[in-house]
C-alpha atoms as a PDB file:
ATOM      1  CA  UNK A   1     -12.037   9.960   6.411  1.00  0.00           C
ATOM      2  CA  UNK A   2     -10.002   6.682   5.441  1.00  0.00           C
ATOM      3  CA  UNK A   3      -6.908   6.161   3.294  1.00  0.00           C
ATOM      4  CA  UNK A   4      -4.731   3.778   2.077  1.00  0.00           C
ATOM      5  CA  UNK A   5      -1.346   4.050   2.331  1.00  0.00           C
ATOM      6  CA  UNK A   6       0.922   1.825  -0.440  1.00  0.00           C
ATOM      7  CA  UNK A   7       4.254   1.674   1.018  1.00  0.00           C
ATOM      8  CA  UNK A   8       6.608   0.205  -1.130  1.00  0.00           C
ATOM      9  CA  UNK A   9       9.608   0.784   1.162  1.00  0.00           C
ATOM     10  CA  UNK A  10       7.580  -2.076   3.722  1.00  0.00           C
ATOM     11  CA  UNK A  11       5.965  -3.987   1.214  1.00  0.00           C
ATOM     12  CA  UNK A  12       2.890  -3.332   2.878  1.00  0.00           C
ATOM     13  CA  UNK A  13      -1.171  -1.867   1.637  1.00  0.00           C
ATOM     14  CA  UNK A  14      -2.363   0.521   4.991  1.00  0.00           C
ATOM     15  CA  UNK A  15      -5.797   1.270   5.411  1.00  0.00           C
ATOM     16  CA  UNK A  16      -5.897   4.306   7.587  1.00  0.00           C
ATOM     17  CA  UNK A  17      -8.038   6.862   9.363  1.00  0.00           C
ATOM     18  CA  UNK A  18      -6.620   9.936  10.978  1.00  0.00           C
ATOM     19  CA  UNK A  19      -3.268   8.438  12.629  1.00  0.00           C
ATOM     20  CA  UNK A  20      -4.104   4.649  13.158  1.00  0.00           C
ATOM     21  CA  UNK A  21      -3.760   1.750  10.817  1.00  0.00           C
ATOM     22  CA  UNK A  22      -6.706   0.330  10.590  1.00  0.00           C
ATOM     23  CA  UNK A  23      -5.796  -2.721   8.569  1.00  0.00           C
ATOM     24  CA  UNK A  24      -3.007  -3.574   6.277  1.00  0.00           C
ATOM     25  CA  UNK A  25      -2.335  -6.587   3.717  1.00  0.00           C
ATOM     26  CA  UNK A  26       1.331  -7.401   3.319  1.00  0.00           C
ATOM     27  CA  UNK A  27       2.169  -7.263  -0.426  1.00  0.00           C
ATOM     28  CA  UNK A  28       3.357 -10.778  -2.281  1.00  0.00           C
ATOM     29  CA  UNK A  29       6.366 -11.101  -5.398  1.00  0.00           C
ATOM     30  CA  UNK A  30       4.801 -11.880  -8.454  1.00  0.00           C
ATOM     31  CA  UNK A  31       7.651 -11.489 -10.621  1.00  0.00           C
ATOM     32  CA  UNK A  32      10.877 -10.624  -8.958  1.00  0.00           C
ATOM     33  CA  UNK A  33      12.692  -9.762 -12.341  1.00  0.00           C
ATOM     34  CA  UNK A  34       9.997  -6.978 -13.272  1.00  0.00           C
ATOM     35  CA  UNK A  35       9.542  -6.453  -9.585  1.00  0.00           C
ATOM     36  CA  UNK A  36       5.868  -7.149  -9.637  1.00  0.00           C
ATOM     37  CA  UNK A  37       3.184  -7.748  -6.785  1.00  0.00           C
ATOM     38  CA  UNK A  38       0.564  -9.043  -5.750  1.00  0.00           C
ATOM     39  CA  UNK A  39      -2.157  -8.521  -2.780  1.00  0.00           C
ATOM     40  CA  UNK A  40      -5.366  -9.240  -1.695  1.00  0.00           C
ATOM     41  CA  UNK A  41      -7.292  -6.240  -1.032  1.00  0.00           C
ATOM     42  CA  UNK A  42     -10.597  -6.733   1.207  1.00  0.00           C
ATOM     43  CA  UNK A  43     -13.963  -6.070   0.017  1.00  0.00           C
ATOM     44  CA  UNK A  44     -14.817  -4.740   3.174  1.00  0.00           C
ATOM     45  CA  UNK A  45     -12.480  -2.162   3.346  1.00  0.00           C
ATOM     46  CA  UNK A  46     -14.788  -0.211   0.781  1.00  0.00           C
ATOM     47  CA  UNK A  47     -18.144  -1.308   1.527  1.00  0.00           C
ATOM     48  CA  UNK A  48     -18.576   0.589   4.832  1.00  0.00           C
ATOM     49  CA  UNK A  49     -19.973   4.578   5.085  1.00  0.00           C
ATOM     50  CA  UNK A  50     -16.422   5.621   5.515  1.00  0.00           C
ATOM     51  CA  UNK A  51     -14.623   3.700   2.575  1.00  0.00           C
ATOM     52  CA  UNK A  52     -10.840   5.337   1.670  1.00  0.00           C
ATOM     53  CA  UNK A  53     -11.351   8.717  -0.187  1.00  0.00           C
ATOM     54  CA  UNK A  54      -7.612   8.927  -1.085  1.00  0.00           C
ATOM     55  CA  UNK A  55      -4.292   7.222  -1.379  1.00  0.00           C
ATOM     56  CA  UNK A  56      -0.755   8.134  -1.201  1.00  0.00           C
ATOM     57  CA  UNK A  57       1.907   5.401  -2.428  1.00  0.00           C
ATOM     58  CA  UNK A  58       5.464   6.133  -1.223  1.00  0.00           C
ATOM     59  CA  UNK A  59       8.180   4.688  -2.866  1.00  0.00           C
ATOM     60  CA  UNK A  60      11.730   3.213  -1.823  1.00  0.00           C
ATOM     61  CA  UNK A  61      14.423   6.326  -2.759  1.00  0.00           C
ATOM     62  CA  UNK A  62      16.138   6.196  -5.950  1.00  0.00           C
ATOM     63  CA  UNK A  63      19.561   6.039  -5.623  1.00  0.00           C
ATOM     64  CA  UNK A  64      22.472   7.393  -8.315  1.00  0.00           C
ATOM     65  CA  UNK A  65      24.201   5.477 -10.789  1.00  0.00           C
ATOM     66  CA  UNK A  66      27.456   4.579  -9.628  1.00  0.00           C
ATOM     67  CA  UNK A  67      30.176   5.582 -12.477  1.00  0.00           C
END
């Protein structure tokens, strides 16, 4: 089974079966003051027998407020 993998930490979309990457699209700044993106997802990615089933999205760590 496939996956994609949104890793906001590299900016990237991962399409991904067992342990390799597949494919990936590199994410674009819409609007850097709400810190909105953009990317182009292939059509292809989902149009084959074994089209991504799930998807984790890992985010950059939160850090404390400084005092």
């Amino acid at each position: 089974m496939s996956w994609l993998k949104l890793d906001m930490t590299k900016k990237t979309l991962l399409l991904i079966e067992g342990d390799r990457i597949l494919d990936q699209v590199v994410l674009e700044l819409h609007n850097e003051a709400a810190e909105e993106y953009k990317l182009k997802v292939p059509f292809q990615w989902f149009d084959g027998e074994n089209d991504p089933g799930a998807m984790v999205v890992i985010t950059p760590p939160k850090t404390p407020p400084t005092a």
